[in-house]
N, C-alpha and C. Protein backbone atom coordinates (compact mmCIF):
# COMPACT_ATOMS: atom_id res chain seq x y z
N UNK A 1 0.84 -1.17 0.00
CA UNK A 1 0.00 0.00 0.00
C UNK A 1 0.90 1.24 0.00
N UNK A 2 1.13 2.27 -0.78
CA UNK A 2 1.31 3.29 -0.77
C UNK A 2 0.89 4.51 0.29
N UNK A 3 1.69 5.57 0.25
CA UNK A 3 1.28 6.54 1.37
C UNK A 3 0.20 7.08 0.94
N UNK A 4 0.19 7.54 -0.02
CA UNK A 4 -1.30 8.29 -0.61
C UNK A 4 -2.34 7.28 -0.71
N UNK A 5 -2.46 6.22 -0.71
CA UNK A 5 -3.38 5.54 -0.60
C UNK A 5 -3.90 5.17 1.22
N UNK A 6 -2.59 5.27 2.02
CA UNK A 6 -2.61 5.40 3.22
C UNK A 6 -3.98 6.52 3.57
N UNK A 7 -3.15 7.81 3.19
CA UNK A 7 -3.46 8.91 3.83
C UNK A 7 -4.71 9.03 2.84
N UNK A 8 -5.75 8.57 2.32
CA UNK A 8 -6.55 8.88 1.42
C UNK A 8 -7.71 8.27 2.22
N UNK A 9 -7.04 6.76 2.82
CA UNK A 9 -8.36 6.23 3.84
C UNK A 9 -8.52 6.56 4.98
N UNK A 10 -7.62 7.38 5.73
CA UNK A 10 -7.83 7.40 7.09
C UNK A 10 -8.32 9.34 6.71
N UNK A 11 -9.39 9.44 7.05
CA UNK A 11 -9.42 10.97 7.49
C UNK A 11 -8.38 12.15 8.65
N UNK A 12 -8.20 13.04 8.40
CA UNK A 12 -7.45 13.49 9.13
C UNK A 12 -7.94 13.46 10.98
N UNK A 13 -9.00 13.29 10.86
CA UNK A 13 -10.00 13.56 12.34
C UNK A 13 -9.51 12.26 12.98
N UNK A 14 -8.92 10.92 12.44
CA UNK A 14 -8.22 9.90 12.82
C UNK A 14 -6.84 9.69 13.17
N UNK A 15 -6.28 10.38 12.38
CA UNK A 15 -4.57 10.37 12.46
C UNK A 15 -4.47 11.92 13.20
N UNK A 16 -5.48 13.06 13.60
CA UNK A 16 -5.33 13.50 14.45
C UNK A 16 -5.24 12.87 15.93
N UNK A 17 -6.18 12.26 16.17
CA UNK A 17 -6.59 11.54 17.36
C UNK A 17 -4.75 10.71 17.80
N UNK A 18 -4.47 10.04 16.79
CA UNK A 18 -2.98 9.70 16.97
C UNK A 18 -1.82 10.53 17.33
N UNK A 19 -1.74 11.47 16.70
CA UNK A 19 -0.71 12.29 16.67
C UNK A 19 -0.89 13.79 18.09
N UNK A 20 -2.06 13.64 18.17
CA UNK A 20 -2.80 14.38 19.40
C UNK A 20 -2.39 13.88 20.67
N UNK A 21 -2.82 12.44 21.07
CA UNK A 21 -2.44 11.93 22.30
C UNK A 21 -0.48 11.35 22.12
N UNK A 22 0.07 11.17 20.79
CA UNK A 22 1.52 10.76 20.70
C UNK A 22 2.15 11.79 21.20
N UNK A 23 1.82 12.99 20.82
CA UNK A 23 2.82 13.98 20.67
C UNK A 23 2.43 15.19 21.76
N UNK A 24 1.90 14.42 22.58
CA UNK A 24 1.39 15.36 24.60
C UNK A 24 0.51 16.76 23.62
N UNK A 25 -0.57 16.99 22.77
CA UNK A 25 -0.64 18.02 22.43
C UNK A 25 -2.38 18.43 23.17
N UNK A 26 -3.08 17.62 23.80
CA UNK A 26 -4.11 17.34 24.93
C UNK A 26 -3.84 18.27 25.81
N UNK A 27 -2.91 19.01 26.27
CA UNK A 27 -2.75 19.67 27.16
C UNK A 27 -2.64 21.07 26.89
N UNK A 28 -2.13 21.32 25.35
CA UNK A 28 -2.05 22.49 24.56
C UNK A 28 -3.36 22.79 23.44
N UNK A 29 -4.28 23.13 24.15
CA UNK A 29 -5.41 23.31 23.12
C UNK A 29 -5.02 24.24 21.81
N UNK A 30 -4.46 25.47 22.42
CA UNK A 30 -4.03 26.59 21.26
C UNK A 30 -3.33 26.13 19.84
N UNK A 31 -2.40 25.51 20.67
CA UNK A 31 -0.91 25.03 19.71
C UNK A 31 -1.75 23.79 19.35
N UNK A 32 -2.93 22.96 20.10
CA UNK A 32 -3.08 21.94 19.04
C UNK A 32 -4.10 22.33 18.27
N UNK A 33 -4.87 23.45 18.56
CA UNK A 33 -5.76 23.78 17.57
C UNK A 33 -4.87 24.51 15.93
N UNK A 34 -3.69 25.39 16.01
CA UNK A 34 -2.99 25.89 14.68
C UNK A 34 -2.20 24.72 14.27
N UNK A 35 -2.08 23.98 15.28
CA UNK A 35 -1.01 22.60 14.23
C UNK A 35 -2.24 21.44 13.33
N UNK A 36 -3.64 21.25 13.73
CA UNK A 36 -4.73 20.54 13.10
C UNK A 36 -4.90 20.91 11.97
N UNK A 37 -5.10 22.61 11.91
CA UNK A 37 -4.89 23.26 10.18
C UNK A 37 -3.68 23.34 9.52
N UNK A 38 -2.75 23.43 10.53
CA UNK A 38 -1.57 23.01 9.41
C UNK A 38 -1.41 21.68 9.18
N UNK A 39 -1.77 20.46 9.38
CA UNK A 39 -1.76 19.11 8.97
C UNK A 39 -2.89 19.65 8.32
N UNK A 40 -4.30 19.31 8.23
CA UNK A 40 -5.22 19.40 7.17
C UNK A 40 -4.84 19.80 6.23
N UNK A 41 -4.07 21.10 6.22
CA UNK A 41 -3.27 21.92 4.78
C UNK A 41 -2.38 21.05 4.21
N UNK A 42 -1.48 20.20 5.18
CA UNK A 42 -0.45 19.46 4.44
C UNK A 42 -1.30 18.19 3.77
N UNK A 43 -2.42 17.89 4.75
CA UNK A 43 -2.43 16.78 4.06
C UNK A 43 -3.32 16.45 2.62
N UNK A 44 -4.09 17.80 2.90
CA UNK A 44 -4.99 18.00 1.58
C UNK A 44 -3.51 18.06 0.41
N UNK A 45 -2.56 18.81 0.42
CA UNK A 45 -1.71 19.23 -0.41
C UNK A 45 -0.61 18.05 -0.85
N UNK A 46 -0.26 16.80 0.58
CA UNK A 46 0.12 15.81 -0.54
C UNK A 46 -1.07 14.92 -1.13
N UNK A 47 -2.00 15.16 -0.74
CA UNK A 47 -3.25 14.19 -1.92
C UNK A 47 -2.72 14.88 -2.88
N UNK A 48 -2.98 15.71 -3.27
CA UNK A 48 -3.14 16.52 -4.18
C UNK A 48 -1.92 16.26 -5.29
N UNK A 49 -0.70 15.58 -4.21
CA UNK A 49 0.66 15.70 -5.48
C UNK A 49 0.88 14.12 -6.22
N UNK A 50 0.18 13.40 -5.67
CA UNK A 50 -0.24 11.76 -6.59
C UNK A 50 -0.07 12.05 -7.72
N UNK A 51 0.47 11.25 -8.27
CA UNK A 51 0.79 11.16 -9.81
C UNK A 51 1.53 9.64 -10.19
N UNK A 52 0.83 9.11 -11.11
CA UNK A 52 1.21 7.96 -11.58
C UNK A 52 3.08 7.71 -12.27
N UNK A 53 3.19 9.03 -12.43
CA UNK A 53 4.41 9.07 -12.75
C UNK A 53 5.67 9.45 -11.81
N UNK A 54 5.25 9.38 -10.86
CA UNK A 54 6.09 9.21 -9.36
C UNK A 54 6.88 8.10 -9.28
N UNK A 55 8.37 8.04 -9.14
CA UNK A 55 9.29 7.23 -8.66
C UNK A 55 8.66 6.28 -7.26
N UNK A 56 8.53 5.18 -7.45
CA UNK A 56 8.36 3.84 -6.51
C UNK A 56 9.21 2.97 -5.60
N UNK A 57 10.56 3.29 -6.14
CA UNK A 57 11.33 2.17 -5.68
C UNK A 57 11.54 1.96 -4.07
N UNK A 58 11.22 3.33 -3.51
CA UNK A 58 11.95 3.86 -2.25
C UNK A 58 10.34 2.96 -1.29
N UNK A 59 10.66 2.94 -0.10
CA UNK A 59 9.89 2.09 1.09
C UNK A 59 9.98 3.16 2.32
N UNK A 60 8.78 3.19 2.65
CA UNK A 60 8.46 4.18 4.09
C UNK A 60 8.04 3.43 5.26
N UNK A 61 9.27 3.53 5.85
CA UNK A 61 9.28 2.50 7.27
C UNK A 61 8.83 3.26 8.40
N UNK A 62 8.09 2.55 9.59
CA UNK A 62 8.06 3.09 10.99
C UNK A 62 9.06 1.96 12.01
N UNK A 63 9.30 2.63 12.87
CA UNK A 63 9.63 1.68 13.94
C UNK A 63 9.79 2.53 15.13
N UNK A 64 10.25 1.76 16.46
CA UNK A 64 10.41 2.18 17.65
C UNK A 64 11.81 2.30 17.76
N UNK A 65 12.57 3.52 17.84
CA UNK A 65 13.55 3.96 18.78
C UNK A 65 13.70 3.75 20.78
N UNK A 66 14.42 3.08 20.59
CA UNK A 66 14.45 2.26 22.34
C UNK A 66 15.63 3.08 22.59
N UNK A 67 16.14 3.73 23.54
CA UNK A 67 17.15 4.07 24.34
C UNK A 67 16.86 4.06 26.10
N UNK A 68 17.84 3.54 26.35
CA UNK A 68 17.52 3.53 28.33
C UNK A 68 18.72 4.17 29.09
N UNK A 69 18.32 4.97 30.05
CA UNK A 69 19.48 5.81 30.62
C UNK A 69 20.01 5.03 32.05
N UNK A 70 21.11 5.41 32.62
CA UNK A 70 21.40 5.04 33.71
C UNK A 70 20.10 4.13 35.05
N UNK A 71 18.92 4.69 34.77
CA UNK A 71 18.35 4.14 35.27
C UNK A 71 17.56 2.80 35.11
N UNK A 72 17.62 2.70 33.75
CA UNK A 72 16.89 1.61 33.53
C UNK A 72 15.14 1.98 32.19
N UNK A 73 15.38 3.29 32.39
CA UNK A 73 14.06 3.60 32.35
C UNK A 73 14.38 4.09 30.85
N UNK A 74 13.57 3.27 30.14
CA UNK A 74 13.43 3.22 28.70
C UNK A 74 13.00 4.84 27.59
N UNK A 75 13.44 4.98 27.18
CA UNK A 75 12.86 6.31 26.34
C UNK A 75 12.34 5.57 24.77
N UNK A 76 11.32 6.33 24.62
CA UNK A 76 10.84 5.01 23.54
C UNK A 76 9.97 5.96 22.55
N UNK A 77 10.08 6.13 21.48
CA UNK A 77 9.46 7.11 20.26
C UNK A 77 9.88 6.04 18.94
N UNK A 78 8.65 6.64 18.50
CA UNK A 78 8.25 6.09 16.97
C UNK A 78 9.41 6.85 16.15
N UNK A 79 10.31 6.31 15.22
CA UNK A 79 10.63 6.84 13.78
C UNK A 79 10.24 6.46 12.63
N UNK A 80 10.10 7.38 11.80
CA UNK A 80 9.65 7.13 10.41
C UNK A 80 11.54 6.84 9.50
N UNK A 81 11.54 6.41 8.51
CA UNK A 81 12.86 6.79 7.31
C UNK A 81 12.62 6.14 6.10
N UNK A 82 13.26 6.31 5.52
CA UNK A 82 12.88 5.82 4.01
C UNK A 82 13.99 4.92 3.28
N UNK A 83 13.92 3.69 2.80
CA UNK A 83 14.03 2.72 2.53
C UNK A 83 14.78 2.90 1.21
N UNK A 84 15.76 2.77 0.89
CA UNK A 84 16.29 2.89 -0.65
C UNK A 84 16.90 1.86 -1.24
N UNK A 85 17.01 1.48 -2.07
CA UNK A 85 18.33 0.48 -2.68
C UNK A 85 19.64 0.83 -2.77
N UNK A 86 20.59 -0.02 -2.25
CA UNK A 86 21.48 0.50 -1.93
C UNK A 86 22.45 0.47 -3.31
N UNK A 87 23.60 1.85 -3.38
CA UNK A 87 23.90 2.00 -4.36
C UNK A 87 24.69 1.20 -5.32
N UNK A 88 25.54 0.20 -4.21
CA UNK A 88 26.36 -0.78 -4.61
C UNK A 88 25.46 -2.02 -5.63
N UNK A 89 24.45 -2.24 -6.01
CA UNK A 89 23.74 -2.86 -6.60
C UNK A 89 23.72 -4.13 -5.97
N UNK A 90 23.51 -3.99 -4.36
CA UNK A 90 23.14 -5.35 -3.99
C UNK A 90 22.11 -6.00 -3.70
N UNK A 91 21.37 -4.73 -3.85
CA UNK A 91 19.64 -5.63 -3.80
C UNK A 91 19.63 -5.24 -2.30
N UNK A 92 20.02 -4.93 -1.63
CA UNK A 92 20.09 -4.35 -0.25
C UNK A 92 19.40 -3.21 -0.15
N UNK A 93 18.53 -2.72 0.65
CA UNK A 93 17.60 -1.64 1.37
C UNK A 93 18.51 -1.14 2.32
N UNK A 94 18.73 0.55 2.14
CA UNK A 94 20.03 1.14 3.11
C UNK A 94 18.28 2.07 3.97
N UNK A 95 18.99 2.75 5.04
CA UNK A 95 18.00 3.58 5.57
C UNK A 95 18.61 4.73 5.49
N UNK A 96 17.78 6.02 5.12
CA UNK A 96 17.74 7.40 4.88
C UNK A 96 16.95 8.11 5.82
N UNK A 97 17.25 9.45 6.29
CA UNK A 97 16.11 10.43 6.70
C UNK A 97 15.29 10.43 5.40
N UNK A 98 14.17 10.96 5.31
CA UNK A 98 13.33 11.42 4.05
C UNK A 98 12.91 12.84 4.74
N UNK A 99 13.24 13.53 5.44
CA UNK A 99 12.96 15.03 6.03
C UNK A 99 12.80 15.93 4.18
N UNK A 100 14.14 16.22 4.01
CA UNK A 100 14.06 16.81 2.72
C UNK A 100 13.87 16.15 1.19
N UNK A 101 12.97 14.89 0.99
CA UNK A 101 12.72 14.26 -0.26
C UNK A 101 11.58 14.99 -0.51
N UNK A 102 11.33 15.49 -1.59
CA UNK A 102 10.19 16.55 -2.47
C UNK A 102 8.73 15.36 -1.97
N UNK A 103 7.98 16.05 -1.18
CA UNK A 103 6.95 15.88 -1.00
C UNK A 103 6.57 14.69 -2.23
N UNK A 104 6.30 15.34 -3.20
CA UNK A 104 6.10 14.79 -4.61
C UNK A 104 5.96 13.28 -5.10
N UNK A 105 7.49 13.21 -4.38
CA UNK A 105 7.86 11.91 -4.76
C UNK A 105 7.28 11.28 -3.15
N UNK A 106 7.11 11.50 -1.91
CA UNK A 106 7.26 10.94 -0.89
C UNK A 106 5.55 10.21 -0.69
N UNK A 107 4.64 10.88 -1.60
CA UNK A 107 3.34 10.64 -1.30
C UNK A 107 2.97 9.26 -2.28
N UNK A 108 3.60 8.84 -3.20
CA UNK A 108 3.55 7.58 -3.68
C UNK A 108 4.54 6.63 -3.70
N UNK A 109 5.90 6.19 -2.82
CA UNK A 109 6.33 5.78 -1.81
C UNK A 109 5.51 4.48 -1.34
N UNK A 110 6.00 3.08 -1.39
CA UNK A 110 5.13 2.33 -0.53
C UNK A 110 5.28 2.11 0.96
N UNK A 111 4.33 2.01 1.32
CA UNK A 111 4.85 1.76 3.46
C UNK A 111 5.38 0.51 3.20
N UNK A 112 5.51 0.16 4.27
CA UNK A 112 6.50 -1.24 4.54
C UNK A 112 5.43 -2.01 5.05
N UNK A 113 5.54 -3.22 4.40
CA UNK A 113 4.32 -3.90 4.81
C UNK A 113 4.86 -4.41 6.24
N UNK A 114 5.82 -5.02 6.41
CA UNK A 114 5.99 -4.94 8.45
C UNK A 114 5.81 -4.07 9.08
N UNK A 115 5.84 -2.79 8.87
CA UNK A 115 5.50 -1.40 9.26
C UNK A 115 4.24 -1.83 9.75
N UNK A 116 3.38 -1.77 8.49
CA UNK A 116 1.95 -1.56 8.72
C UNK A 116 1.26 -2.91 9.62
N UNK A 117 1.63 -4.14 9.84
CA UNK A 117 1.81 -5.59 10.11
C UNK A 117 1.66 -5.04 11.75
N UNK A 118 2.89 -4.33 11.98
CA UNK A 118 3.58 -4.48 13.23
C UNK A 118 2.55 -3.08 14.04
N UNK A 119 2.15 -1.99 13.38
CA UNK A 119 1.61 -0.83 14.42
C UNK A 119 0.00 -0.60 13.43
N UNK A 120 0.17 -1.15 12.49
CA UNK A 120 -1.17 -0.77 12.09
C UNK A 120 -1.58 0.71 10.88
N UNK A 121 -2.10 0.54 10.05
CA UNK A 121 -2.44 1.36 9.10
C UNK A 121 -2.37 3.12 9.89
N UNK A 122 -3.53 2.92 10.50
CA UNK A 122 -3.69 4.45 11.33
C UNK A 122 -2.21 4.80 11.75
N UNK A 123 -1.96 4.05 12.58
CA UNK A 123 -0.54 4.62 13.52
C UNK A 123 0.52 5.17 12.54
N UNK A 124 0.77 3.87 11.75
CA UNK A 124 1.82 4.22 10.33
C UNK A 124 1.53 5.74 9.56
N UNK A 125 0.19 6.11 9.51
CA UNK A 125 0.21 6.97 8.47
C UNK A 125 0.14 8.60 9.56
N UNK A 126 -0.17 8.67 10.55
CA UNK A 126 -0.26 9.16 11.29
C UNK A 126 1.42 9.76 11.78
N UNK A 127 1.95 9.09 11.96
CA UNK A 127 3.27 9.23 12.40
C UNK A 127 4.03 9.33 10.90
N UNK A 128 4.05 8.76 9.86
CA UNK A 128 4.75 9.53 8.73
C UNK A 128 4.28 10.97 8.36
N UNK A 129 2.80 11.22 8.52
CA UNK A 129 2.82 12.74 8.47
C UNK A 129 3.16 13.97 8.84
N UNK A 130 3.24 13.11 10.58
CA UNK A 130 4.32 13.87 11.41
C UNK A 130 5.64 13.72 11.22
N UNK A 131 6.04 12.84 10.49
CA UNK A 131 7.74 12.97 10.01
C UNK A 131 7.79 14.00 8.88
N UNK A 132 6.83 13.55 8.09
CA UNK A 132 7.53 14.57 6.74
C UNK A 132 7.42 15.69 6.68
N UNK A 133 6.16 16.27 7.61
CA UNK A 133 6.26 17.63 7.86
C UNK A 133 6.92 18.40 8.92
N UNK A 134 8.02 18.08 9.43
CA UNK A 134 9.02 18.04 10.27
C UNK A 134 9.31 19.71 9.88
N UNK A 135 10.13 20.02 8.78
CA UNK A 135 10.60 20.95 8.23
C UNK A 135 9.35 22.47 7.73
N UNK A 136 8.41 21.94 8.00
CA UNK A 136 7.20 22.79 7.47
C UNK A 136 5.69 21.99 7.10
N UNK A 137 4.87 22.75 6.78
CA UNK A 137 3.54 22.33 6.84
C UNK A 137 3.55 22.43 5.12
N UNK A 138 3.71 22.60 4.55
CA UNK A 138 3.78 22.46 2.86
C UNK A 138 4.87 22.37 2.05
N UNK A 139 4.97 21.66 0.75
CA UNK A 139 6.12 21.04 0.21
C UNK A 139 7.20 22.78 -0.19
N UNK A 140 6.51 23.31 -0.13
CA UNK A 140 7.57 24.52 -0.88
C UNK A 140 7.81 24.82 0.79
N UNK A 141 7.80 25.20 1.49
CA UNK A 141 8.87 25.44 2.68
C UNK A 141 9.70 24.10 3.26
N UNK A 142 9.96 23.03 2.85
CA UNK A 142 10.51 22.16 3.15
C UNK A 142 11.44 21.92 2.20
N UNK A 143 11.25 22.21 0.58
CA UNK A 143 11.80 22.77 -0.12
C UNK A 143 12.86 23.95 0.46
N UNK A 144 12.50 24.73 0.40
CA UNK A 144 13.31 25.81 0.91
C UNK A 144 14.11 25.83 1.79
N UNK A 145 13.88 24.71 3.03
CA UNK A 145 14.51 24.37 4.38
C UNK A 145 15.91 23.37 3.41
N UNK A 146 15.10 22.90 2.44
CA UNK A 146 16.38 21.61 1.92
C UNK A 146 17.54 23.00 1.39
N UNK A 147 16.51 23.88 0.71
CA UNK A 147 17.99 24.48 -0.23
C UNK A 147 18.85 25.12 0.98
N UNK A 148 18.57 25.58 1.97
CA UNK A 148 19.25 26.45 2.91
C UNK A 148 20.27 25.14 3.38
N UNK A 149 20.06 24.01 3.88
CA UNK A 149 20.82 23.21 4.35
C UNK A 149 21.56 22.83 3.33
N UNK A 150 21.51 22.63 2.05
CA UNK A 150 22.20 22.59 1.21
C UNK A 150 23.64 23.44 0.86
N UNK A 151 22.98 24.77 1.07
CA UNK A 151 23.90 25.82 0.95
C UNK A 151 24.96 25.83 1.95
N UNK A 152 24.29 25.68 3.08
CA UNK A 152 24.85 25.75 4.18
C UNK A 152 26.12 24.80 4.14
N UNK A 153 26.28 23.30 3.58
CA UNK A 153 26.88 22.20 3.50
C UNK A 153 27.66 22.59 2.46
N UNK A 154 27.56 23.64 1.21
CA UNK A 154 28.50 23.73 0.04
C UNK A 154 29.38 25.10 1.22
N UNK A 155 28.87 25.74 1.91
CA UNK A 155 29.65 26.90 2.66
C UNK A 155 30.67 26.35 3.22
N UNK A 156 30.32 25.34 4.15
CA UNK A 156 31.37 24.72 5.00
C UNK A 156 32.46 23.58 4.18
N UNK A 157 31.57 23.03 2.84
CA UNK A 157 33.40 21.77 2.38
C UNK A 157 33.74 23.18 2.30
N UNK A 158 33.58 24.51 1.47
CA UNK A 158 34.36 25.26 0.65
C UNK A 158 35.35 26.20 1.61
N UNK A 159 34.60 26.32 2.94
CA UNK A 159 35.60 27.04 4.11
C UNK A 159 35.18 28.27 4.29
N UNK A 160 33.90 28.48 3.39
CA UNK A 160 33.11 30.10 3.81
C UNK A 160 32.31 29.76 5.15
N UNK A 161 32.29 28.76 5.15
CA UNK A 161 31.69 28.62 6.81
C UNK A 161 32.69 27.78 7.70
N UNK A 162 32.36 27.89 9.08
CA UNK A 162 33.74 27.07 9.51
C UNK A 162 32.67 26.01 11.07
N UNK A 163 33.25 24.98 10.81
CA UNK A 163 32.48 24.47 12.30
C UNK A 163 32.83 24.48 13.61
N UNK A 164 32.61 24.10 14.41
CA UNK A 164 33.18 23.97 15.83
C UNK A 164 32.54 22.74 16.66
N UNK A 165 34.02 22.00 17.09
CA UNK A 165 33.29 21.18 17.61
C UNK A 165 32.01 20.84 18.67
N UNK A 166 30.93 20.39 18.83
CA UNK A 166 30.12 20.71 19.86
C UNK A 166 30.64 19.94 21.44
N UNK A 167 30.43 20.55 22.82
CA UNK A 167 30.96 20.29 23.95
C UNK A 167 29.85 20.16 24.85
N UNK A 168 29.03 18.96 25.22
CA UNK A 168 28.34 19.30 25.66
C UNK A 168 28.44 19.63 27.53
N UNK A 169 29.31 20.00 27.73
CA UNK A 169 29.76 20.43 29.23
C UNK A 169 29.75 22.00 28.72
């Protein structure tokens, strides 16, 4: 099953309900009332970018991120990433962010059928919407977020930008 076919059956009033109680936003009426229209906006807008002539090859995975600290006590969140063939031509699936892949292409994309197996249609599509709109609520500002990071990455090989290591003390 594809994402647009995902996001085509579940209404947004459903994968709200998900992403509402996932993401503590029950407690923030305000902020969850302007983030509901900005998903509705996004999500009307990748229906909208389906096209039969969309690249397929790539796979949209969920899973659980597990980390446990000194105590024992588990930290545990959903990730979304995207599934590619790997370049060496081994028939191998490498994993990618998909933050900055053109909307375009990301809405006809198939889920992973263990994905969907393992948490379920709703959850899956629910939580990739909240991945891809990470960077913005519509494909042209996520766009725009890609070209700035882009730039940003030709600044620094070239030495117009310079890094520093991070310290976290």
């Amino acid at each position: 099953m594809t994402f647009y076919e995902l996001l085509k059956n579940h209404p947004l009033e459903e994968l709200w309900y998900i992403l509402r109680s996932r993401h503590n936003l029950a407690r923030k009426p305000i902020k969850a009332e302007r983030m509901f229209l900005h998903y509705k906006a996004a999500r009307e807008e990748l229906l909208a970018l389906h096209s039969q002539d969309n690249p397929t090859e790539n796979i949209l995975a969920c899973d659980f991120s597990i980390e446990t600290d000194e105590s024992g006590v588990p930290d545990v969140w959903m990730h979304c990433n995207m599934l590619s063939p790997a370049e060496d031509g081994s028939g191998k699936m490498q994993e990618y962010a998909m933050d900055f892949v053109p909307w375009a292409e990301l809405i006809d994309y198939k889920v992973s059928e263990k994905s969907i197996a393992k948490f379920g249609e709703l959850v899956c599509t629910a939580e990739l919407l909240w991945e891809i709109i990470f960077y913005g609520y519509n494909a042209k500002r996520v766009s725009d977020e890609s070209e700035k990071l882009k730039t940003l990455v030709a600044d620094i090989d070239s030495g117009k930008k310079e890094t520093k290591p991070w310290n976290p003390e």
